[in-house]
N, C-alpha and C. Protein backbone atom coordinates (compact mmCIF):
# COMPACT_ATOMS: atom_id res chain seq x y z
N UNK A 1 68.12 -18.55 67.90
CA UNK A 1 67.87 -19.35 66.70
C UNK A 1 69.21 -19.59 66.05
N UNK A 2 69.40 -20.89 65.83
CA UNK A 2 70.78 -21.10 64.89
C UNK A 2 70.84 -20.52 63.67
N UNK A 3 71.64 -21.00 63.07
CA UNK A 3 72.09 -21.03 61.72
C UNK A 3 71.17 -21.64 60.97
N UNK A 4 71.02 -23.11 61.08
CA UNK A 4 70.47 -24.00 60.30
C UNK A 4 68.58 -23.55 60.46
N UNK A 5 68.62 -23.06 61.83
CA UNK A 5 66.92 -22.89 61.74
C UNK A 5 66.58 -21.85 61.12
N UNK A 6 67.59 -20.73 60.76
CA UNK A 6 67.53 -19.11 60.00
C UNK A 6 67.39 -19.89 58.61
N UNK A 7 68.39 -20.77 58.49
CA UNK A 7 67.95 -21.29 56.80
C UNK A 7 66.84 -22.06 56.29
N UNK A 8 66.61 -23.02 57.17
CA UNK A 8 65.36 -23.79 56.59
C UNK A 8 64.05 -22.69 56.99
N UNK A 9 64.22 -21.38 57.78
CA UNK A 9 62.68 -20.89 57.71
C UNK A 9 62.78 -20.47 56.15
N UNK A 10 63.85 -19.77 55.98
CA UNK A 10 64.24 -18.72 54.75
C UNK A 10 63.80 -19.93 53.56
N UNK A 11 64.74 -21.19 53.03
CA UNK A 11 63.97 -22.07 52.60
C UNK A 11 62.05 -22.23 52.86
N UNK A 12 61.51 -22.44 53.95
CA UNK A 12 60.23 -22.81 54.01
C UNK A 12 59.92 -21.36 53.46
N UNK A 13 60.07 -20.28 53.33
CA UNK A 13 59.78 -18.96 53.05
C UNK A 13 59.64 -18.89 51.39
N UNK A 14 60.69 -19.32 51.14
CA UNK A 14 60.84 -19.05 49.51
C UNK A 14 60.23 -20.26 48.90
N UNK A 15 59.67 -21.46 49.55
CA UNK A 15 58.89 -22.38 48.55
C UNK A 15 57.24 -21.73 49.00
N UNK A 16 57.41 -21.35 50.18
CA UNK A 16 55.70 -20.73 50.19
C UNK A 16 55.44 -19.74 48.77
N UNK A 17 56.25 -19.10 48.67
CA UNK A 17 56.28 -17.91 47.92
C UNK A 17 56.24 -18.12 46.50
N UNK A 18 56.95 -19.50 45.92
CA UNK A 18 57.44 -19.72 44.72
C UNK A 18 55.70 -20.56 44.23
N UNK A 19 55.41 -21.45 45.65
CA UNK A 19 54.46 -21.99 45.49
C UNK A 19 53.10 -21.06 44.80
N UNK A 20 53.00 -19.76 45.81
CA UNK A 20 51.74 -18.33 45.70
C UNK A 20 52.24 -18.04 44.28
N UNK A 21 52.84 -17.82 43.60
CA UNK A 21 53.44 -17.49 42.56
C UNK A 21 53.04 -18.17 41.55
N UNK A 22 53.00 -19.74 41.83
CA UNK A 22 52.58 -20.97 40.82
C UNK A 22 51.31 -20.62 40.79
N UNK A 23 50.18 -21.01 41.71
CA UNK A 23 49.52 -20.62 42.02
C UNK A 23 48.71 -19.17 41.25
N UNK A 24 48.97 -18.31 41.90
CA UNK A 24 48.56 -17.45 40.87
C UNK A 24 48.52 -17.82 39.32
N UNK A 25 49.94 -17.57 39.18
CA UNK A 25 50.19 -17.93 37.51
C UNK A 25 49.30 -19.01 36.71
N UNK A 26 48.47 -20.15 37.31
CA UNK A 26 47.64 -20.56 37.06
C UNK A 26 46.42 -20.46 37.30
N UNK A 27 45.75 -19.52 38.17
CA UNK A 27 44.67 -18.75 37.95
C UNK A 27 45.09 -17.54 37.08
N UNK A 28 45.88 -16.95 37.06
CA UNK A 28 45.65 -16.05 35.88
C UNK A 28 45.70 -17.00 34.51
N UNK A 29 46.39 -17.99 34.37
CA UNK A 29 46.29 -18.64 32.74
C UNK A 29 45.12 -19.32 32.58
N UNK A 30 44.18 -20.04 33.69
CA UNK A 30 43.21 -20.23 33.47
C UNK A 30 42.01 -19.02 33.44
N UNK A 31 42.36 -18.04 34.11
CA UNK A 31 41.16 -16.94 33.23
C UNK A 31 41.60 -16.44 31.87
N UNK A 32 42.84 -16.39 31.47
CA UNK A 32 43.24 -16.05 30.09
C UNK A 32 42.58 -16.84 29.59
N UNK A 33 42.58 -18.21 29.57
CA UNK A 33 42.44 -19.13 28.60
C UNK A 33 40.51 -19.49 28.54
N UNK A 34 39.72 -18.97 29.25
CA UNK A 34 38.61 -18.74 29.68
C UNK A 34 38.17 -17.52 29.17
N UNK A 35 38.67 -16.30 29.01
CA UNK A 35 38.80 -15.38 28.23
C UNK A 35 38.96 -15.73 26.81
N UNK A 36 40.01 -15.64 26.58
CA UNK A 36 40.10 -16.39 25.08
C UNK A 36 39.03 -17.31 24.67
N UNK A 37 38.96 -18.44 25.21
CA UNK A 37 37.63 -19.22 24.46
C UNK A 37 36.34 -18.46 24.53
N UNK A 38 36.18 -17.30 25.63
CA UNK A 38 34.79 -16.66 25.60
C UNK A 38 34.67 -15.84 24.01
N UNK A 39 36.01 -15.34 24.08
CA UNK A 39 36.10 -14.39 22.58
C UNK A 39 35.82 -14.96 21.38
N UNK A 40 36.67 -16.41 21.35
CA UNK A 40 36.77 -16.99 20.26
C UNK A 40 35.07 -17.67 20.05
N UNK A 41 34.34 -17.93 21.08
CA UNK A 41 33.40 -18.20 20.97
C UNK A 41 32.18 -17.18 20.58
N UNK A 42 32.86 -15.78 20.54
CA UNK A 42 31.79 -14.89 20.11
C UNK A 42 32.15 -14.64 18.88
N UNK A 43 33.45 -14.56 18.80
CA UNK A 43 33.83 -14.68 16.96
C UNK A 43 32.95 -15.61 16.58
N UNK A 44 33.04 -16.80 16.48
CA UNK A 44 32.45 -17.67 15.85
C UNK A 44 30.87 -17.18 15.60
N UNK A 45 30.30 -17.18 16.98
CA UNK A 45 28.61 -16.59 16.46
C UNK A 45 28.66 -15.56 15.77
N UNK A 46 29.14 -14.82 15.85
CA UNK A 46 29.71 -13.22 15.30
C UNK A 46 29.52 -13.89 13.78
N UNK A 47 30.64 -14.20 13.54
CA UNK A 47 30.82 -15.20 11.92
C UNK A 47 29.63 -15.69 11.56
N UNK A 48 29.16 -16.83 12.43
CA UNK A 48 27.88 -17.31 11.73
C UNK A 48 26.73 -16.61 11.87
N UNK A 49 27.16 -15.11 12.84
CA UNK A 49 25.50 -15.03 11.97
C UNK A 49 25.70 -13.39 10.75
N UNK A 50 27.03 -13.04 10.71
CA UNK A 50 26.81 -12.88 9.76
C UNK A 50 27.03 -13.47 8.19
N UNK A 51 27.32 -14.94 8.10
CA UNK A 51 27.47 -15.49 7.16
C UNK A 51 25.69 -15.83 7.27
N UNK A 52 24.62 -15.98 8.09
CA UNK A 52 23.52 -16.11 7.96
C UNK A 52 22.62 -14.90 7.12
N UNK A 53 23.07 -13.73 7.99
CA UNK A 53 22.90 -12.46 7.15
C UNK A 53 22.87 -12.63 5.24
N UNK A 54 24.56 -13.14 5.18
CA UNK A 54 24.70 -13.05 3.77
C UNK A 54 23.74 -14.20 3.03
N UNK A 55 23.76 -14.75 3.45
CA UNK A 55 23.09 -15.93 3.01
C UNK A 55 21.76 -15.47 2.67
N UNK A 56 20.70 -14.50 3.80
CA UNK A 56 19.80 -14.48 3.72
C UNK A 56 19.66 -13.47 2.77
N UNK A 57 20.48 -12.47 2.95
CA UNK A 57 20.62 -11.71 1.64
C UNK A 57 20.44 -12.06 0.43
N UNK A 58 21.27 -13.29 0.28
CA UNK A 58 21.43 -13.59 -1.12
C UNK A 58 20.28 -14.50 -1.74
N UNK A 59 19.47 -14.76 -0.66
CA UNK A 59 18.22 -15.85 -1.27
C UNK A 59 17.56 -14.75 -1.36
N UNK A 60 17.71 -13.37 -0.48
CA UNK A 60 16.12 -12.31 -0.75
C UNK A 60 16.33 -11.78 -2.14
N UNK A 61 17.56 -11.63 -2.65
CA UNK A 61 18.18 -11.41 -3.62
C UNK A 61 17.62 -12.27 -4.66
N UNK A 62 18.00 -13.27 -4.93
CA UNK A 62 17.66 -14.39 -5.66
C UNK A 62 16.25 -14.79 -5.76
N UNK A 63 16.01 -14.46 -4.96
CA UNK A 63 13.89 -14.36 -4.86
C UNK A 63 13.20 -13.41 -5.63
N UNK A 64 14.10 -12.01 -5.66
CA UNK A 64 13.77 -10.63 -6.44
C UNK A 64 13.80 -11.36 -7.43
N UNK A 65 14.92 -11.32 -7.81
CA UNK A 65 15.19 -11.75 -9.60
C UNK A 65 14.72 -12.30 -9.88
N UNK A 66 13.85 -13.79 -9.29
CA UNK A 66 13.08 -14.93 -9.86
C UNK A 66 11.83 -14.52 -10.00
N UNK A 67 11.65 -13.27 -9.10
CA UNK A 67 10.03 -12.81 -8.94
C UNK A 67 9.75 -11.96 -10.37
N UNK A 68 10.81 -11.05 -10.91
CA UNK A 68 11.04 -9.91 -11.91
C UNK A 68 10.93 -10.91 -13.10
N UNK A 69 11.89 -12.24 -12.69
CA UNK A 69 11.80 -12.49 -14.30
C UNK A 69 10.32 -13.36 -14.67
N UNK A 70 9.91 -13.56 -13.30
CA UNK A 70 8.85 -14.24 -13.52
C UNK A 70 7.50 -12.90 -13.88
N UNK A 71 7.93 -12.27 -13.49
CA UNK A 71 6.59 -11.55 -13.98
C UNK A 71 7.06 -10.91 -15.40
N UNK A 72 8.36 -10.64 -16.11
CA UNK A 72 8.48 -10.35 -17.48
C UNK A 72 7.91 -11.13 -18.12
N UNK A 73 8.14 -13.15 -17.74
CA UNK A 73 7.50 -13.80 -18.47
C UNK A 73 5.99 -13.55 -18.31
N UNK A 74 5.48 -13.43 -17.34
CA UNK A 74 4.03 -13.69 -17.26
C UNK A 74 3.46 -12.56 -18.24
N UNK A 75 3.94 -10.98 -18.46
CA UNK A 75 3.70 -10.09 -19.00
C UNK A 75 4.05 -10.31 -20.41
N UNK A 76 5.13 -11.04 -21.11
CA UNK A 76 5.08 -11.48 -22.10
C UNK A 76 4.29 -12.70 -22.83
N UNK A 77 3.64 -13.58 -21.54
CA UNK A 77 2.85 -14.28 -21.80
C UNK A 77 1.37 -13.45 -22.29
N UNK A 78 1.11 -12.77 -21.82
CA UNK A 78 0.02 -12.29 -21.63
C UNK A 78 -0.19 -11.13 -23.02
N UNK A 79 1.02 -10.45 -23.27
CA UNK A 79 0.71 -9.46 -24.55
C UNK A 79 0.89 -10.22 -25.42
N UNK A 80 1.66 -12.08 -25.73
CA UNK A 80 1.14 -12.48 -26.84
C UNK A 80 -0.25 -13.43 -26.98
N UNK A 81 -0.76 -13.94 -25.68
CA UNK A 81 -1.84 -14.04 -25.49
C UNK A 81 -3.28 -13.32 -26.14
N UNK A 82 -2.71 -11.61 -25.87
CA UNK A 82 -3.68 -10.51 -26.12
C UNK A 82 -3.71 -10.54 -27.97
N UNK A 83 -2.56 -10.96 -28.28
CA UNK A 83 -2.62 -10.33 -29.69
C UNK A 83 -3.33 -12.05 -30.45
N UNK A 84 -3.03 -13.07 -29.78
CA UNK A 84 -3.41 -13.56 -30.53
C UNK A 84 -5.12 -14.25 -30.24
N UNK A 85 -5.70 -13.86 -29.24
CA UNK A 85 -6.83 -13.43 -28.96
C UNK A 85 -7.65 -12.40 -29.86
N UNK A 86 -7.13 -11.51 -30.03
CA UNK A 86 -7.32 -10.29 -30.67
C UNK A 86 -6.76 -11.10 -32.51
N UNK A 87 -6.03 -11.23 -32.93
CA UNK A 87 -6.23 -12.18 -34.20
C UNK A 87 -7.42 -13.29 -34.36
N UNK A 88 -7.52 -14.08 -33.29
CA UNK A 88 -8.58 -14.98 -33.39
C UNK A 88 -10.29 -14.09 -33.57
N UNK A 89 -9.96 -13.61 -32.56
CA UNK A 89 -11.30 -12.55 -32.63
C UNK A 89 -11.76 -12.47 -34.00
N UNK A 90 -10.96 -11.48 -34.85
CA UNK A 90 -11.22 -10.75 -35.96
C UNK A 90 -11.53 -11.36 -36.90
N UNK A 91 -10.99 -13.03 -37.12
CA UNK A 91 -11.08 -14.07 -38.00
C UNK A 91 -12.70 -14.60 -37.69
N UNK A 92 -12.88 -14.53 -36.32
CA UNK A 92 -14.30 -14.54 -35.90
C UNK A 92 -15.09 -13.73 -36.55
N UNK A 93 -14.97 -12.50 -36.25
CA UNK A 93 -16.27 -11.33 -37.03
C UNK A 93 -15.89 -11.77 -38.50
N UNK A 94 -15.43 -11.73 -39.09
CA UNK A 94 -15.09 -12.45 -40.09
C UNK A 94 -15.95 -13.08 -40.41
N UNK A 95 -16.35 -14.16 -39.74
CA UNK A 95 -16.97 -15.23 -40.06
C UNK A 95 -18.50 -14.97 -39.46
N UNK A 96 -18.58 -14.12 -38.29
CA UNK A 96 -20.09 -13.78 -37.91
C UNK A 96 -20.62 -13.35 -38.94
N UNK A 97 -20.28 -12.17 -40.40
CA UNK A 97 -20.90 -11.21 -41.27
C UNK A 97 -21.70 -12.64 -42.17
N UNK A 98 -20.63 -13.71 -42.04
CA UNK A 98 -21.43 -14.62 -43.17
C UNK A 98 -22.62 -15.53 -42.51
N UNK A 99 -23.01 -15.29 -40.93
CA UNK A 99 -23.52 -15.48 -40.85
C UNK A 99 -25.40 -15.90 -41.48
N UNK A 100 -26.49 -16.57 -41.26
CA UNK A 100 -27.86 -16.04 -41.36
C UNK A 100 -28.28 -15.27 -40.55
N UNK A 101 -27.84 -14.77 -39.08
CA UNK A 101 -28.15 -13.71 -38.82
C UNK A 101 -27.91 -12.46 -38.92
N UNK A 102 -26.74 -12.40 -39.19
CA UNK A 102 -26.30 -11.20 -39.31
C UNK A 102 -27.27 -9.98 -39.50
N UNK A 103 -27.76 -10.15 -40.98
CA UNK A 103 -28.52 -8.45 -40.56
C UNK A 103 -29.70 -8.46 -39.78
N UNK A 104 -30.12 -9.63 -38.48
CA UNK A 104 -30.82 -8.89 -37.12
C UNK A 104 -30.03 -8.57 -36.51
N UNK A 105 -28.46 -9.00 -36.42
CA UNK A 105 -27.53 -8.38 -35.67
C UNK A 105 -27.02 -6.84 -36.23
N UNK A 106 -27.11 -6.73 -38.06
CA UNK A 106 -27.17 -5.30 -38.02
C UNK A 106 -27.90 -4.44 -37.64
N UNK A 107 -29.63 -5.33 -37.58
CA UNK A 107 -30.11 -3.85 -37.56
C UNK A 107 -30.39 -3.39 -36.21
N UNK A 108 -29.69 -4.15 -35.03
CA UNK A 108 -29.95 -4.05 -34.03
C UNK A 108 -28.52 -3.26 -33.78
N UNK A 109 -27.34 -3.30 -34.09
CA UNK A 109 -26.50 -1.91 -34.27
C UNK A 109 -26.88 -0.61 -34.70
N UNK A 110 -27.96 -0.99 -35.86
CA UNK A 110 -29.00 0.76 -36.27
C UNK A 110 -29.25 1.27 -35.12
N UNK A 111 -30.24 0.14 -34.34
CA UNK A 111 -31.36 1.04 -33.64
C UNK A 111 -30.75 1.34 -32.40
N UNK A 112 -29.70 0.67 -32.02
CA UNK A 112 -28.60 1.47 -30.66
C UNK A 112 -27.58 2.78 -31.35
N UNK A 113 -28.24 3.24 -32.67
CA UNK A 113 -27.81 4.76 -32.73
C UNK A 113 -29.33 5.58 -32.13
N UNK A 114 -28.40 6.79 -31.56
CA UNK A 114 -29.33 7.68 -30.93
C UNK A 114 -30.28 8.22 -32.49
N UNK A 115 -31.13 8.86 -32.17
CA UNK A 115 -32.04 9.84 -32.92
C UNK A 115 -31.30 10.87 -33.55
N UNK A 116 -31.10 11.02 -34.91
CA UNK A 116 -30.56 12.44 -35.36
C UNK A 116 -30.72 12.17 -37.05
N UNK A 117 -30.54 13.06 -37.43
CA UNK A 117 -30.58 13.14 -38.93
C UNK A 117 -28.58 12.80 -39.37
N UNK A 118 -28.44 11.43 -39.66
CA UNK A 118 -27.02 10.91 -40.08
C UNK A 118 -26.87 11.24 -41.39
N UNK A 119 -25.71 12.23 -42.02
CA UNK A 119 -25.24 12.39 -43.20
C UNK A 119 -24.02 11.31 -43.64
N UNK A 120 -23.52 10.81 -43.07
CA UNK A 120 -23.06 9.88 -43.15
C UNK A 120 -22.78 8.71 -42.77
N UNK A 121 -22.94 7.39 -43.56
CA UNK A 121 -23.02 6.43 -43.17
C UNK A 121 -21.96 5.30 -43.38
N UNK A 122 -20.59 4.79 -42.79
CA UNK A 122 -20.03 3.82 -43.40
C UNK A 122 -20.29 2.37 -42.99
N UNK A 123 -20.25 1.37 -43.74
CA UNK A 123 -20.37 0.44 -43.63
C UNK A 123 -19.57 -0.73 -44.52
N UNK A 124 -19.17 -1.94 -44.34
CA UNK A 124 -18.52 -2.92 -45.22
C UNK A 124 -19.19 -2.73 -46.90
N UNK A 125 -18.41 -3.01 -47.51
CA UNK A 125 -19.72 -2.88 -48.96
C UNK A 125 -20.89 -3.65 -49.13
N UNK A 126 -20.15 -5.22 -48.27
CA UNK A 126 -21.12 -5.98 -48.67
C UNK A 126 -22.77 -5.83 -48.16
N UNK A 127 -22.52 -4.78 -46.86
CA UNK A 127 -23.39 -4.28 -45.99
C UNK A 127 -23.97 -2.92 -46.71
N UNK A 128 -24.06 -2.65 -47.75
CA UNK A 128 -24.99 -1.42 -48.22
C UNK A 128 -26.33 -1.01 -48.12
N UNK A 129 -26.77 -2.46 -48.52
CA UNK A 129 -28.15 -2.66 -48.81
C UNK A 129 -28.57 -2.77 -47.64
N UNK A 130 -27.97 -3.60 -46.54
CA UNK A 130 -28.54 -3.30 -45.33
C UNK A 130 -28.96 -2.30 -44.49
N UNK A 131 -28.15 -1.54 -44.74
CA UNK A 131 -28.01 0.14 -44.17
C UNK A 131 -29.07 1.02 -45.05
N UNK A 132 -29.12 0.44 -46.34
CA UNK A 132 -30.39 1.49 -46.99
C UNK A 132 -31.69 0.83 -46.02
N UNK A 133 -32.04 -0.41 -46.11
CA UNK A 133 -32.78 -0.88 -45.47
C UNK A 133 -33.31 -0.79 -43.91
N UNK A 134 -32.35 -0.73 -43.18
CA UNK A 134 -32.51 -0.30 -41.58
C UNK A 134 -32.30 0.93 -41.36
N UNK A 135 -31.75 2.12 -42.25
CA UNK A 135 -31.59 3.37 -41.86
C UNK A 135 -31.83 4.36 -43.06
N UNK A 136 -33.54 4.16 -43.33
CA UNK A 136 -34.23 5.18 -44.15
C UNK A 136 -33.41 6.56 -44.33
N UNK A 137 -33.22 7.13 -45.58
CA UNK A 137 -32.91 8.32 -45.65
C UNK A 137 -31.10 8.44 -45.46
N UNK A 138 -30.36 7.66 -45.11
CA UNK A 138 -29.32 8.10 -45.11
C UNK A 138 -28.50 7.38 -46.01
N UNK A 139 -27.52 7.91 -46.25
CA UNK A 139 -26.60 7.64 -47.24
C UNK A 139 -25.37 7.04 -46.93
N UNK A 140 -25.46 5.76 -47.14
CA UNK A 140 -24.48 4.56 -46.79
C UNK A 140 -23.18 4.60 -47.53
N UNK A 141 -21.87 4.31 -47.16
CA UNK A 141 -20.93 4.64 -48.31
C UNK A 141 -19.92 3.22 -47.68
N UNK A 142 -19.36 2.64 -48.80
CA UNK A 142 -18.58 1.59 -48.64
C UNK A 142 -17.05 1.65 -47.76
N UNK A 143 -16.46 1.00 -46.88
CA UNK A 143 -15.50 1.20 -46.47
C UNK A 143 -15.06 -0.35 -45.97
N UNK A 144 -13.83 -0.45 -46.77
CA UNK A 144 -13.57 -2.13 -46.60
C UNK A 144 -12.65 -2.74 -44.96
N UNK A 145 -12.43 -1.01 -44.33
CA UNK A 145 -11.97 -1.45 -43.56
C UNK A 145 -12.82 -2.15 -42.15
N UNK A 146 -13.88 -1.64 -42.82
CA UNK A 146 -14.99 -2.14 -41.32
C UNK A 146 -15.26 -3.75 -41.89
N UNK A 147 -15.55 -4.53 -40.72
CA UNK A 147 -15.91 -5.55 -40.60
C UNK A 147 -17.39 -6.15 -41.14
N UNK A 148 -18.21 -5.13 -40.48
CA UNK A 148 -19.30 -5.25 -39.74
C UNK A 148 -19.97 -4.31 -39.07
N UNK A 149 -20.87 -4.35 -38.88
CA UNK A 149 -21.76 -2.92 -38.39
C UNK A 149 -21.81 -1.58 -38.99
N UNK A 150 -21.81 -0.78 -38.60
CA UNK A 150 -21.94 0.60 -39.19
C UNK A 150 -20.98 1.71 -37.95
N UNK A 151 -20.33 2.85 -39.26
CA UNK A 151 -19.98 4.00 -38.33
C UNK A 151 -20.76 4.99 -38.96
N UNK A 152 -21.05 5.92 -38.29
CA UNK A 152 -21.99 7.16 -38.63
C UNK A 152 -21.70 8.65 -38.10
N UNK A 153 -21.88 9.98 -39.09
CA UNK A 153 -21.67 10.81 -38.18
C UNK A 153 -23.13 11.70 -38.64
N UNK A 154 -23.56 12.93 -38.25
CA UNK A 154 -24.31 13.68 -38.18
C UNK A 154 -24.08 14.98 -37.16
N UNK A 155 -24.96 15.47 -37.82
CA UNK A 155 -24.96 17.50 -37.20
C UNK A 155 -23.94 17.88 -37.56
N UNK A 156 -22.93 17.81 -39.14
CA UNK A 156 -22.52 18.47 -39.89
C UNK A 156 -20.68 18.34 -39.01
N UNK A 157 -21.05 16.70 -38.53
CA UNK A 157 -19.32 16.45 -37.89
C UNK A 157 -19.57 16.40 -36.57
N UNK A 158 -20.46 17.20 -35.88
CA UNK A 158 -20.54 16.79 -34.12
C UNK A 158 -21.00 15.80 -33.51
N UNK A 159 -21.50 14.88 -34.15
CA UNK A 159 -22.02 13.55 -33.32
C UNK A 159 -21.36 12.70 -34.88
N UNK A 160 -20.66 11.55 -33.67
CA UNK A 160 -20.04 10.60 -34.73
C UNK A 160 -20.22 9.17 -33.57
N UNK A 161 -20.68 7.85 -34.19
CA UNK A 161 -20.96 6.85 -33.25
C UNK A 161 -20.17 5.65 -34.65
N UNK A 162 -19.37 5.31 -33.57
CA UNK A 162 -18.60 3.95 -34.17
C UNK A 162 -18.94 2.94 -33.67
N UNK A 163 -20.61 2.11 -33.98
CA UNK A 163 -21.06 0.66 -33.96
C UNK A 163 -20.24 -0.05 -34.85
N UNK A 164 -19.34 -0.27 -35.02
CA UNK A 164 -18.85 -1.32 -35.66
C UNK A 164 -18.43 -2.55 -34.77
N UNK A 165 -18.62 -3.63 -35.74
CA UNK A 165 -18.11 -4.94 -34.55
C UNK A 165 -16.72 -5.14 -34.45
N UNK A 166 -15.49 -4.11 -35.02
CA UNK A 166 -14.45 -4.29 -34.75
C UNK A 166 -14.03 -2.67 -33.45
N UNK A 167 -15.12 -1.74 -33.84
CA UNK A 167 -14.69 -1.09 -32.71
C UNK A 167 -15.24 -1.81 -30.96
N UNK A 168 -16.15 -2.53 -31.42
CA UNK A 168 -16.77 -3.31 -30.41
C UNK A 168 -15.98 -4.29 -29.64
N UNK A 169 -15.15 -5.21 -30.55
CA UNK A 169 -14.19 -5.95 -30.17
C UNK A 169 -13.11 -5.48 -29.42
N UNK A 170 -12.65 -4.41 -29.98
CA UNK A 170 -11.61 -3.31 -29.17
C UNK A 170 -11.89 -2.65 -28.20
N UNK A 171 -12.97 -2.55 -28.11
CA UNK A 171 -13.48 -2.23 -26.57
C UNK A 171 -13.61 -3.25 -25.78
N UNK A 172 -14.35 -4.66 -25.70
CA UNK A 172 -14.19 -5.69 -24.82
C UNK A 172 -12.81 -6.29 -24.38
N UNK A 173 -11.65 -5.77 -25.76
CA UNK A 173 -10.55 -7.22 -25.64
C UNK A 173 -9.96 -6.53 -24.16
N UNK A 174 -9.79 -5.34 -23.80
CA UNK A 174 -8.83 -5.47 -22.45
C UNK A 174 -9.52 -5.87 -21.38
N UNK A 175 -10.97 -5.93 -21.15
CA UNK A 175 -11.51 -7.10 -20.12
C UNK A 175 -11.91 -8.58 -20.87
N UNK A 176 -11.60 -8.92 -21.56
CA UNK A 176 -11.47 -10.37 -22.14
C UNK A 176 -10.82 -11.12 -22.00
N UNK A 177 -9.37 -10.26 -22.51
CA UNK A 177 -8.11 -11.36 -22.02
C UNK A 177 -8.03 -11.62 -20.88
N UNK A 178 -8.14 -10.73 -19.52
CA UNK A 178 -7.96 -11.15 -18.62
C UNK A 178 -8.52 -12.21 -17.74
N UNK A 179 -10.02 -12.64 -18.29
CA UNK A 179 -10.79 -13.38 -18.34
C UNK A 179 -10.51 -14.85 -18.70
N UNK A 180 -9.80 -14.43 -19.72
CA UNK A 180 -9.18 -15.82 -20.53
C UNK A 180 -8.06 -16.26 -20.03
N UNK A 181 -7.24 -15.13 -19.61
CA UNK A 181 -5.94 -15.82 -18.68
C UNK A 181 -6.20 -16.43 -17.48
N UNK A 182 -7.34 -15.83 -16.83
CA UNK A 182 -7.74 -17.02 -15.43
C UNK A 182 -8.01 -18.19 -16.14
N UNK A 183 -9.15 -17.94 -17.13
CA UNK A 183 -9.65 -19.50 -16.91
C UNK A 183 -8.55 -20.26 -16.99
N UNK A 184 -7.26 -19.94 -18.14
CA UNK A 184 -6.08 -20.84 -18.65
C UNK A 184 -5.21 -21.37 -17.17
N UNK A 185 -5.05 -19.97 -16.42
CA UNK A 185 -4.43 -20.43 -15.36
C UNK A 185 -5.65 -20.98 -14.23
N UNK A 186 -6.78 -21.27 -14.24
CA UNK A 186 -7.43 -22.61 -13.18
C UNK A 186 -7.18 -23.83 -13.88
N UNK A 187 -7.37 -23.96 -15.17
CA UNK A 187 -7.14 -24.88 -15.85
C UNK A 187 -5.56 -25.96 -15.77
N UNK A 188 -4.46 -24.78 -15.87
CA UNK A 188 -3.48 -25.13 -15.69
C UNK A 188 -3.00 -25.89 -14.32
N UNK A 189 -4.17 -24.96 -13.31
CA UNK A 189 -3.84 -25.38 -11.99
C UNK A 189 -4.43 -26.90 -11.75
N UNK A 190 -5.46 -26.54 -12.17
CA UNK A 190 -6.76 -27.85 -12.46
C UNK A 190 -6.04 -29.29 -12.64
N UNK A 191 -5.29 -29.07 -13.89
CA UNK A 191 -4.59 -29.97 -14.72
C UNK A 191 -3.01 -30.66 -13.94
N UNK A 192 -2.62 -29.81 -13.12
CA UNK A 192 -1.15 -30.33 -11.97
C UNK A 192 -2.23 -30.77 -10.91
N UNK A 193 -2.75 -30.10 -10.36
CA UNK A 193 -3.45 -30.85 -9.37
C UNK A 193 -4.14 -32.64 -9.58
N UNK A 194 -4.63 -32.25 -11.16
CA UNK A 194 -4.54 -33.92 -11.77
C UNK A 194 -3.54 -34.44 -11.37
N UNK A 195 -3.21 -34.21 -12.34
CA UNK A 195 -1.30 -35.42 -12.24
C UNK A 195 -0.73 -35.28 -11.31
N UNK A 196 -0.66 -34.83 -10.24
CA UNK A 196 -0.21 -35.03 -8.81
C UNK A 196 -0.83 -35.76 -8.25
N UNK A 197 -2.44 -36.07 -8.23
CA UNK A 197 -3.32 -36.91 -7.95
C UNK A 197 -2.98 -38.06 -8.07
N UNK A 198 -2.71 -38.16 -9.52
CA UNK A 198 -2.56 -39.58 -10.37
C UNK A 198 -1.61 -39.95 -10.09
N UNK A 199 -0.32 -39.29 -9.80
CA UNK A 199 1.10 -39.37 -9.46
C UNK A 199 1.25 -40.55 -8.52
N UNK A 200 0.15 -40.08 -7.52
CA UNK A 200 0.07 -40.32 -6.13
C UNK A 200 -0.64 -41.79 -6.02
């Protein structure tokens, strides 16, 4: 082998080589770079879903608070509801005593007292005579705070019965109002369901 054929193998040798070299070097930069976008592409979901997270956080968040303040209002709706239910009421019995029926409505508070010998009897003043009248024998005494009806005690303090129409009222109003707040809220509902109708 000459000279010249020792060099051009050595040449054909070192471009094979330089070539495997290129070669490589671009399969390895194309898996780098295939790598890299795989990463960068999991960052990204990575990111969006926990910016979804926060997000969802912050509406469950924001849902609490709207739910809390909505039920403070509804609960403040509702205890001034109660009181002024409970005002209306009383302006009512009020106005039942001046009724013409009234004393069949008293003496039908008498006769839902049990049987006993009553030493005491209170009643409105204007209601005295009634009480001598429907409850023979006992002794009626004026008290301006009653409305209406009669309170009574007997057996020397152990039996005491409060017919009055304001202890009566105070016993119905905590199943009343609630009664009254549905109907307000079908009504209310009643009434959008209108005008959405009409809207339409």
């Amino acid at each position: 082998m000459s000279v010249d054929d020792l060099l051009a193998a050595l040449e054909r040798n070192r471009q094979q080589q330089l070539e495997e070299i290129r070669r490589q070097a671009a399969e390895r930069e194309s898996g780098l770079r295939a790598a890299a976008a795989a990463e960068i592409a999991g960052l990204r979901a990575r990111h969006a879903e926990e910016l979804s997270l926060r997000n969802d956080n912050r509406r469950r968040q924001e849902s609490r608070r709207l739910l809390r303040e909505q039920r403070a209002l509804l609960l403040a709706a509702e205890e001034e509801l109660a009181e002024r239910v409970g005002e209306l009421a009383q302006k009512l019995l009020v106005e039942l005593r001046l009724r013409e029926d009234y004393p069949a409505s008293f003496e039908k508070l008498c006769l839902e007292l049990p049987a006993a010998a009553w030493e005491g009897v209170f009643v409105h003043p204007d209601d005295i005579d009634l009480a001598r009248r429907f409850l023979a024998g006992a002794k009626p005494h004026p008290e301006r705070g009653i409305t209406g009806g009669l309170r009574a005690w007997g057996g020397a303090g152990s039996i005491e019965v409060d017919n009055t129409l304001d202890r009566r009222l105070a016993r119905s109003l905590p199943t009343l109002v609630p009664g009254i707040i549905r109907e307000l809220c079908e009504g209310a509902e009643d009434g959008a369901s209108f005008q959405n109708t009409a809207a339409e």
